[in-house]
C-alpha atoms as a PDB file:
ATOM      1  CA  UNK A   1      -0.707 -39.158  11.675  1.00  0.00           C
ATOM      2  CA  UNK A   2      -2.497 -41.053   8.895  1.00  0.00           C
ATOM      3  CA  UNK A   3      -1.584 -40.979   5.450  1.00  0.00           C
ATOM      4  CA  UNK A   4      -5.045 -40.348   4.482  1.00  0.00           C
ATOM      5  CA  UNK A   5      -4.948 -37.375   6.998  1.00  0.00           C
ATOM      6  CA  UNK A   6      -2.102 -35.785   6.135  1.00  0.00           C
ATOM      7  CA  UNK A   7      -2.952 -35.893   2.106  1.00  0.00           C
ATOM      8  CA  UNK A   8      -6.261 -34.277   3.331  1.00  0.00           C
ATOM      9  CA  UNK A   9      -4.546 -31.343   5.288  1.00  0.00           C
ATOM     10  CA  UNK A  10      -1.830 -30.832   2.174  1.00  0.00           C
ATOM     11  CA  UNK A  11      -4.614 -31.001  -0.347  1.00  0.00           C
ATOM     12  CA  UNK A  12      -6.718 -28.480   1.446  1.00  0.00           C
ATOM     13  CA  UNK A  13      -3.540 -25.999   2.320  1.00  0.00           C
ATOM     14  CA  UNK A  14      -3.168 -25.849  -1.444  1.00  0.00           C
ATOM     15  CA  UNK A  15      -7.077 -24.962  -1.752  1.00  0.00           C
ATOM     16  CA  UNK A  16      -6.630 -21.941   0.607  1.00  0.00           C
ATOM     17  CA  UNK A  17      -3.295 -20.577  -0.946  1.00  0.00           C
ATOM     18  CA  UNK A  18      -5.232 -20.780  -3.928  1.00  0.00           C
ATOM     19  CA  UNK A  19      -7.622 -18.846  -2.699  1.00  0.00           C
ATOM     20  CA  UNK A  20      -5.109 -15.745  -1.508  1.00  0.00           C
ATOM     21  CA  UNK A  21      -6.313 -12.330  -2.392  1.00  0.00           C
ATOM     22  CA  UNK A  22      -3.135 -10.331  -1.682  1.00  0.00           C
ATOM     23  CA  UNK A  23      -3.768  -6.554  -1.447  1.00  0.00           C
ATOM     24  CA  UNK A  24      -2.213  -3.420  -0.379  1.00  0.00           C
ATOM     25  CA  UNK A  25      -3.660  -1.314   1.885  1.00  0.00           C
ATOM     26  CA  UNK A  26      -3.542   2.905   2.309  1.00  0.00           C
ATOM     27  CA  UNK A  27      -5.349   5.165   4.492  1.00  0.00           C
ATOM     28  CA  UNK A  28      -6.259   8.135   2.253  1.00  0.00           C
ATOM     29  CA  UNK A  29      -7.782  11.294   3.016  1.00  0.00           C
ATOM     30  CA  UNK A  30      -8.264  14.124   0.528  1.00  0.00           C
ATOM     31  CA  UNK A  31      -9.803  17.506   0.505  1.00  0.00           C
ATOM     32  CA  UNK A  32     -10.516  19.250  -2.306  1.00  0.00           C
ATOM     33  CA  UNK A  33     -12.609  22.326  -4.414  1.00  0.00           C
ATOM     34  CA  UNK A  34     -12.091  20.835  -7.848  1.00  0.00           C
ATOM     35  CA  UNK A  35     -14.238  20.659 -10.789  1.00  0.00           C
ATOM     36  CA  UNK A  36     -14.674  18.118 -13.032  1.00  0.00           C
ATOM     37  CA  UNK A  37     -10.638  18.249 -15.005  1.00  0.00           C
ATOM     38  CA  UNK A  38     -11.177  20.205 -18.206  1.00  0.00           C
ATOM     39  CA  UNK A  39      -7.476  19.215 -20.305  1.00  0.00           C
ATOM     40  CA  UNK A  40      -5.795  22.021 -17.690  1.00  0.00           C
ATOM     41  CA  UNK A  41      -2.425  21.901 -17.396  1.00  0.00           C
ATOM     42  CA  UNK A  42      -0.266  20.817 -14.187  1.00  0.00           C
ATOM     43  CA  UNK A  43       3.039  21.009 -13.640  1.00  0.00           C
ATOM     44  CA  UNK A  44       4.859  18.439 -10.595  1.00  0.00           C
ATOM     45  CA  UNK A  45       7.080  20.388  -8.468  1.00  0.00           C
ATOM     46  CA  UNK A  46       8.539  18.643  -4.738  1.00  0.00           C
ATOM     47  CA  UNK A  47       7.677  20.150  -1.566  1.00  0.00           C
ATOM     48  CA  UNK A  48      11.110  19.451  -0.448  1.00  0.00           C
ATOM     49  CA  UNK A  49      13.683  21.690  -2.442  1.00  0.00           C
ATOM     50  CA  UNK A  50      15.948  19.444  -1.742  1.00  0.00           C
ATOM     51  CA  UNK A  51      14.486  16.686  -3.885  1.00  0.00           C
ATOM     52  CA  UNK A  52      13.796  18.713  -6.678  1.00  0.00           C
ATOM     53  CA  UNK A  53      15.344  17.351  -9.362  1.00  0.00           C
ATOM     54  CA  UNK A  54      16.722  14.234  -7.687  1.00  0.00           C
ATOM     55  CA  UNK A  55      16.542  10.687  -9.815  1.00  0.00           C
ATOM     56  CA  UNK A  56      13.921   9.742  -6.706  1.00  0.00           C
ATOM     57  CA  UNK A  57      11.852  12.346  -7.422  1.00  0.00           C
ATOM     58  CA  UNK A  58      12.246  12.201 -10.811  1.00  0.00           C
ATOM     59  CA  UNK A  59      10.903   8.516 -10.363  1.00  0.00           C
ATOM     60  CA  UNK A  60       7.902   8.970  -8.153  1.00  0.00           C
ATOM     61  CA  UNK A  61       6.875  12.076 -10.084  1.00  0.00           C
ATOM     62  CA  UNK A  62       6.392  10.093 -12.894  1.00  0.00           C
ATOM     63  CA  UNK A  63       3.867   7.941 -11.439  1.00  0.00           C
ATOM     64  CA  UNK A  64       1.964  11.111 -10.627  1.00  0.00           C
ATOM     65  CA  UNK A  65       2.137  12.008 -13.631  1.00  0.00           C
ATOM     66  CA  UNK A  66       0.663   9.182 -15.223  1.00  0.00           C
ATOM     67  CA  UNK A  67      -2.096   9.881 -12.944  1.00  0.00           C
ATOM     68  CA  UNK A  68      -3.087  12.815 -13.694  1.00  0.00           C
ATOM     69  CA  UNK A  69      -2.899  12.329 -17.503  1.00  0.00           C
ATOM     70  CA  UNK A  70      -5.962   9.247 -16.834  1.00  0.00           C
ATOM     71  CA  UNK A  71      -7.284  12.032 -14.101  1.00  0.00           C
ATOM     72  CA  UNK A  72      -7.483  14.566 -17.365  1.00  0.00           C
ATOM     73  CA  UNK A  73      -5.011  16.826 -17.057  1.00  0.00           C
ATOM     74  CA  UNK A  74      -2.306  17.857 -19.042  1.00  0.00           C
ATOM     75  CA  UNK A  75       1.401  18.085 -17.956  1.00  0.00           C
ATOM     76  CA  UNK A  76       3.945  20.695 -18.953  1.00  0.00           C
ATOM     77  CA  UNK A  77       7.071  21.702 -17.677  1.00  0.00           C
ATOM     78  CA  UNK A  78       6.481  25.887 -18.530  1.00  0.00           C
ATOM     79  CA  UNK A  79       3.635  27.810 -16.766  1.00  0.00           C
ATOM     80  CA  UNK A  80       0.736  25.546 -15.977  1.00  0.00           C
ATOM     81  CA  UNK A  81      -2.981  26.461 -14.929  1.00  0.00           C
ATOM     82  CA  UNK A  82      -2.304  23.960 -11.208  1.00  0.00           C
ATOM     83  CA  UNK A  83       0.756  23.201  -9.483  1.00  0.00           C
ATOM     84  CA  UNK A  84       0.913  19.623  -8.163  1.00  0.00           C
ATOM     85  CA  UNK A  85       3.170  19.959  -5.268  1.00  0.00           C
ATOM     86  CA  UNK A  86       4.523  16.225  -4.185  1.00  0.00           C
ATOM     87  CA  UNK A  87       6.062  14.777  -1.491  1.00  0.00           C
ATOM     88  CA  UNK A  88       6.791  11.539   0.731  1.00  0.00           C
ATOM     89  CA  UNK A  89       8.212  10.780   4.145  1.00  0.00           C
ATOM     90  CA  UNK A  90       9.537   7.508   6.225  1.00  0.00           C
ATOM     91  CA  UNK A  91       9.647   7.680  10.032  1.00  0.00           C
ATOM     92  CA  UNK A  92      12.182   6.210  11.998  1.00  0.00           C
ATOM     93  CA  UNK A  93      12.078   2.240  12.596  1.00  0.00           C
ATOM     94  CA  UNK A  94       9.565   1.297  15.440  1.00  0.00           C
ATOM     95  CA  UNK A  95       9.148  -2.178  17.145  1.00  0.00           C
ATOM     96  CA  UNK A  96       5.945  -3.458  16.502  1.00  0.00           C
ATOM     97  CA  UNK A  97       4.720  -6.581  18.397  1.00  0.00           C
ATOM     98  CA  UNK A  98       2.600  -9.232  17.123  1.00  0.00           C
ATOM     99  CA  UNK A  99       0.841 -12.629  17.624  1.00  0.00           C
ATOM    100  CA  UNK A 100       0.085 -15.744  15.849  1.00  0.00           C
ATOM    101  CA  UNK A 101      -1.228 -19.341  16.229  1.00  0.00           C
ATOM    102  CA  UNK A 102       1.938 -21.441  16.603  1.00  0.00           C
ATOM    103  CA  UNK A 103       0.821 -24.538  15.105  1.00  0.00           C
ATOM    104  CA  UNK A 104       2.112 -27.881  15.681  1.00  0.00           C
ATOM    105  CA  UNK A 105       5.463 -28.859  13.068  1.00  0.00           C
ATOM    106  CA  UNK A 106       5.758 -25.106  12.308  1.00  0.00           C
ATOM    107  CA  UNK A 107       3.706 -24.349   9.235  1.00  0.00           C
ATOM    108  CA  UNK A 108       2.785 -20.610   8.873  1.00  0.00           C
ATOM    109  CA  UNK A 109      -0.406 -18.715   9.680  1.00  0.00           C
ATOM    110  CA  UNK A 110      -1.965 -16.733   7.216  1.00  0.00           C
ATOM    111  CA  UNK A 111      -5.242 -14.907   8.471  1.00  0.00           C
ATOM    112  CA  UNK A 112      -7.342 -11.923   7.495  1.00  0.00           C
ATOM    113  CA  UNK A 113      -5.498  -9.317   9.185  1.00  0.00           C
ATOM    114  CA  UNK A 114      -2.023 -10.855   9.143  1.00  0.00           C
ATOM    115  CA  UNK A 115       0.522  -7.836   8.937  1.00  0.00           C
ATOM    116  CA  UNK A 116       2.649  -7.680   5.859  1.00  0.00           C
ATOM    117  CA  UNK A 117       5.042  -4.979   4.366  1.00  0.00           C
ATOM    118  CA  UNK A 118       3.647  -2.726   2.117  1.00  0.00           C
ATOM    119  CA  UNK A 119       0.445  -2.653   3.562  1.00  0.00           C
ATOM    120  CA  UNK A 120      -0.211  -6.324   2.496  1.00  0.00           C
ATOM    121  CA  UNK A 121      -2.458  -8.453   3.982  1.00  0.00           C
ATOM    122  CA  UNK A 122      -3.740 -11.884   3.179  1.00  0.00           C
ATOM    123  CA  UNK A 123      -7.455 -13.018   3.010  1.00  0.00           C
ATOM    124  CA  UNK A 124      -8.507 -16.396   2.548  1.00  0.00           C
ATOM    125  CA  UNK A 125     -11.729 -17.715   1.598  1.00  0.00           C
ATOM    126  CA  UNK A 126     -11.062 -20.104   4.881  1.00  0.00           C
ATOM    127  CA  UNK A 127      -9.830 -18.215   7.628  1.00  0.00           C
ATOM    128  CA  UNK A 128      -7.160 -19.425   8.981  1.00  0.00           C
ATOM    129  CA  UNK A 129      -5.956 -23.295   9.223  1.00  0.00           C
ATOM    130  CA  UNK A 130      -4.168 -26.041  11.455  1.00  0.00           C
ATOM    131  CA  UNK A 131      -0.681 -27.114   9.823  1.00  0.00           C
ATOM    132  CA  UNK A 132       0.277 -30.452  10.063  1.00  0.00           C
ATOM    133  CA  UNK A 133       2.607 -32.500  11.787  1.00  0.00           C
ATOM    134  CA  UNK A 134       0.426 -32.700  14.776  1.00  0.00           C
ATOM    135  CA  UNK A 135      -3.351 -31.749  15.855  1.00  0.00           C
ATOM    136  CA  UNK A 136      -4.744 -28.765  16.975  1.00  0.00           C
ATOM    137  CA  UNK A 137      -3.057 -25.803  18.357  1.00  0.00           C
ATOM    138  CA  UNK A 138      -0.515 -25.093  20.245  1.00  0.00           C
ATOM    139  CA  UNK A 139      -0.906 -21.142  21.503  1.00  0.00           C
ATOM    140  CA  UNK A 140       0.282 -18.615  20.364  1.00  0.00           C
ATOM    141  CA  UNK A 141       3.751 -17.015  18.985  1.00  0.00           C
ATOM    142  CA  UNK A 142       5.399 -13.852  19.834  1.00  0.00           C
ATOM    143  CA  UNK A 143       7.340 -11.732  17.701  1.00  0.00           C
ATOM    144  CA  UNK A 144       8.433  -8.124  17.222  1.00  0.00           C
ATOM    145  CA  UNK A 145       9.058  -6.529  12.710  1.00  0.00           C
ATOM    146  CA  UNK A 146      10.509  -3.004  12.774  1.00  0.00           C
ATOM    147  CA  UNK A 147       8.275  -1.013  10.682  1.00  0.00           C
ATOM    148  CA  UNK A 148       8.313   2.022   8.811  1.00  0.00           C
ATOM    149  CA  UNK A 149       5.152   4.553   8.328  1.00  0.00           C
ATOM    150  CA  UNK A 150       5.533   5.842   4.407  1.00  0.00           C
ATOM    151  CA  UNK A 151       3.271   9.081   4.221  1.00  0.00           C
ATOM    152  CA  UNK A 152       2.697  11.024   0.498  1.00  0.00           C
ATOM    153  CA  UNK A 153       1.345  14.238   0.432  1.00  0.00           C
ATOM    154  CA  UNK A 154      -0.132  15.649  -2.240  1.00  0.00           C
ATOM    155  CA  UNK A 155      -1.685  19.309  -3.270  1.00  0.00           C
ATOM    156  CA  UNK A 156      -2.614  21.593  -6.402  1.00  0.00           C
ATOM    157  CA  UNK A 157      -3.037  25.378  -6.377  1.00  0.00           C
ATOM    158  CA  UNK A 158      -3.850  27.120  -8.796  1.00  0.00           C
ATOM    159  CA  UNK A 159      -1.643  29.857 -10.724  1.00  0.00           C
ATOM    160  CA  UNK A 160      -3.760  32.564  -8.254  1.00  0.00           C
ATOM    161  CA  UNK A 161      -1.720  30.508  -5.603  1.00  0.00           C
ATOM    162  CA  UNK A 162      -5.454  29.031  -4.425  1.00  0.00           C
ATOM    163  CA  UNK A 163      -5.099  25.615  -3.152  1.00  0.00           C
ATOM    164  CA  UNK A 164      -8.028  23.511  -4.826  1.00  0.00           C
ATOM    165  CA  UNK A 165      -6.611  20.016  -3.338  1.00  0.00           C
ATOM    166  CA  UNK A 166      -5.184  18.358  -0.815  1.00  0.00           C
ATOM    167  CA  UNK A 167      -4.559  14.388   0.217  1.00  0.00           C
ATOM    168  CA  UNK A 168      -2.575  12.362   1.538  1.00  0.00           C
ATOM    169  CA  UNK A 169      -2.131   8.781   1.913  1.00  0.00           C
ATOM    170  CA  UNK A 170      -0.297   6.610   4.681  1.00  0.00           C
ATOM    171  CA  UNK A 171       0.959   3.173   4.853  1.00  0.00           C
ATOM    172  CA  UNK A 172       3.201   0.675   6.912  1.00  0.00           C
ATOM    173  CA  UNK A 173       6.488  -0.763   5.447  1.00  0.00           C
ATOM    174  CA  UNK A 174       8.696  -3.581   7.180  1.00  0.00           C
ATOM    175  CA  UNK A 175      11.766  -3.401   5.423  1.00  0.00           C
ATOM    176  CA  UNK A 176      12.002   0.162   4.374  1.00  0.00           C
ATOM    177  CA  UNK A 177      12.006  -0.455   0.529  1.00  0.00           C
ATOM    178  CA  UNK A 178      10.331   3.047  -0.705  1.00  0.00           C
ATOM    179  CA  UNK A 179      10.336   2.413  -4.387  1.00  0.00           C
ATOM    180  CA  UNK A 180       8.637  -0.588  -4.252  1.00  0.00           C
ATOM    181  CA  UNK A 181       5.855   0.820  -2.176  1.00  0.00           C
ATOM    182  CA  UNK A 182       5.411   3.893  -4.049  1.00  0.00           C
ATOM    183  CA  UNK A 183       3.605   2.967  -6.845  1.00  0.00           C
ATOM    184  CA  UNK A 184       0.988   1.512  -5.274  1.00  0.00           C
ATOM    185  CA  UNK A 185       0.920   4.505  -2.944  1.00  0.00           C
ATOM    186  CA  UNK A 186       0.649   7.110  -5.593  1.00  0.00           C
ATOM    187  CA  UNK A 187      -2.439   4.564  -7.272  1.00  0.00           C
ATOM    188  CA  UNK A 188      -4.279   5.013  -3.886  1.00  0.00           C
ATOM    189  CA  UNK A 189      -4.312   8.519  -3.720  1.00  0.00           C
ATOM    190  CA  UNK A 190      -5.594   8.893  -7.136  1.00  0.00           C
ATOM    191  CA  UNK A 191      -8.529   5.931  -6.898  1.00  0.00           C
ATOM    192  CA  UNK A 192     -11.557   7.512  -7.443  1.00  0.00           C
ATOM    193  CA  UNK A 193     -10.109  10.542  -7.548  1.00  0.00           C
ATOM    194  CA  UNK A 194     -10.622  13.374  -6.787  1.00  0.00           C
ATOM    195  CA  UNK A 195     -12.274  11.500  -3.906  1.00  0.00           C
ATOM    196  CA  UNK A 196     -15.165  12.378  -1.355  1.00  0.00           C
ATOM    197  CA  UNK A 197     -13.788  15.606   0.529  1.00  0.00           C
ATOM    198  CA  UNK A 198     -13.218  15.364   4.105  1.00  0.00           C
ATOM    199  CA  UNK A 199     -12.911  11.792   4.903  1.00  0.00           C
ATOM    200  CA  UNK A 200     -10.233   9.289   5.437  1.00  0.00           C
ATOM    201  CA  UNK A 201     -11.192   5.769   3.680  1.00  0.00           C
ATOM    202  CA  UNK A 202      -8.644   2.823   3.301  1.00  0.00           C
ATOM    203  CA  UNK A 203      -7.990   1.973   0.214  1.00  0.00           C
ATOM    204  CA  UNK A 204      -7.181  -1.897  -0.963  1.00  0.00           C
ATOM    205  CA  UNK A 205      -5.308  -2.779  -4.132  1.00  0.00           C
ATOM    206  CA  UNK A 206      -5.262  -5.824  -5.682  1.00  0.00           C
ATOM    207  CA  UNK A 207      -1.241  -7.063  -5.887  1.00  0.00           C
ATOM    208  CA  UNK A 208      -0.341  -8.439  -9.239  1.00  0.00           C
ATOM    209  CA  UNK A 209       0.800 -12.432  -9.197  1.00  0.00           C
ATOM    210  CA  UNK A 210       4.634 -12.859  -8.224  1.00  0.00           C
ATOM    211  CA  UNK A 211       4.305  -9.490  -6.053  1.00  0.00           C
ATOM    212  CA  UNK A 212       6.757 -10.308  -3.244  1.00  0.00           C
ATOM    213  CA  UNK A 213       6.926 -10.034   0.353  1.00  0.00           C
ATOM    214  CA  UNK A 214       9.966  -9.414   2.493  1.00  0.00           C
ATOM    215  CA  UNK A 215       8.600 -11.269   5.839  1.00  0.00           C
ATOM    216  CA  UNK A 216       6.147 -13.960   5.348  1.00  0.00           C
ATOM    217  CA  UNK A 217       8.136 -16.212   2.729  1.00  0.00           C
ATOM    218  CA  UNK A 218       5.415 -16.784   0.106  1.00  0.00           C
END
């Protein structure tokens, strides 16, 4: 291939990583019979009984908590006007097939729509582009990630035990790394919360730089 060429194809491959929005993605879907937050006061307590307590739960339950205090409500650990009942599940491993352009000398794909752990996916301003090494295409590739479905569950009832909320929020995880996915979980539920009541939206968060990836090596 040319010289010319191939400091054409590098030069516009660095253009389009540029251009990389990462994001993670939830589905959310909350319903709810709340008011506008007046400083009440919320205590976290798990679902599970058997987290209660745990340095996990501790963890995550802090994240909550966070968002409620920018929500407008007040945490305590005595009697509290809502309990915020939390919890978060991981299914099994699945196989989960996939397929991309397998370009000529091997360079990767990266395409709205490209599946990455966490709920990542890329989007570049340019689609998707030829590697070099060679010209055009040269079909497509094959391959199977074991993934995880992460689901948090969240609701609040008042101390007259009447529920006044409930969401939860569901994403896909290749490498089964729940702490790292959490946070971004737990900001999902709570964007534009409380949320319109009834539907399921998806939810996209912008990753911070030097976020990384456990499959697609970038």
């Amino acid at each position: 291939m040319p010289y010319r060429l191939i400091t054409a194809i590098l030069l516009l491959s660095a253009f389009v990583l540029a251009g990389c929005a990462r994001t993670f993605e939830a589905d959310v879907a909350r319903f709810h019979r709340l008011s506008a937050p007046q400083q009440q006061t919320v205590k976290i307590v798990a679902i599970d009984p058997d987290k209660q307590g745990s340095l996990e739960f501790e963890q995550y339950a802090g994240l909550v908590r966070a968002q409620l205090i920018d929500a407008g409500y007040r945490p305590t650990e005595g009697d509290a006007d809502i309990t915020v009942e939390f919890d978060w599940l991981v299914s099994e491993g699945r196989e989960k097939v996939f397929s991309r352009p397998n370009y000529y000398g091997g360079y990767p794909y990266y395409g709205r729509g490209f599946f990455h752990p966490y709920g990542f996916r890329s989007s570049y301003y340019g689609g998707y582009y030829g590697g070099y090494g060679g010209y055009g295409y040269g079909g497509n590739q094959v391959y199977s990630v074991t993934v995880h479905s992460v689901r948090m569950t969240v609701a609040m009832v008042r101390s007259n035990d009447e529920v006044v909320f409930e969401g939860r929020a569901d994403t896909t995880i290749s490498n089964n790394d729940v702490p790292s996915v959490m946070p971004y979980l737990v900001q999902a539920m709570f964007t534009g919360f409380p949320g319109q009541s009834g539907q399921t939206q998806t939810v996209e968060l912008k990753l911070p730089k030097g976020s990384k990836s456990s499959s697609t090596g970038y």
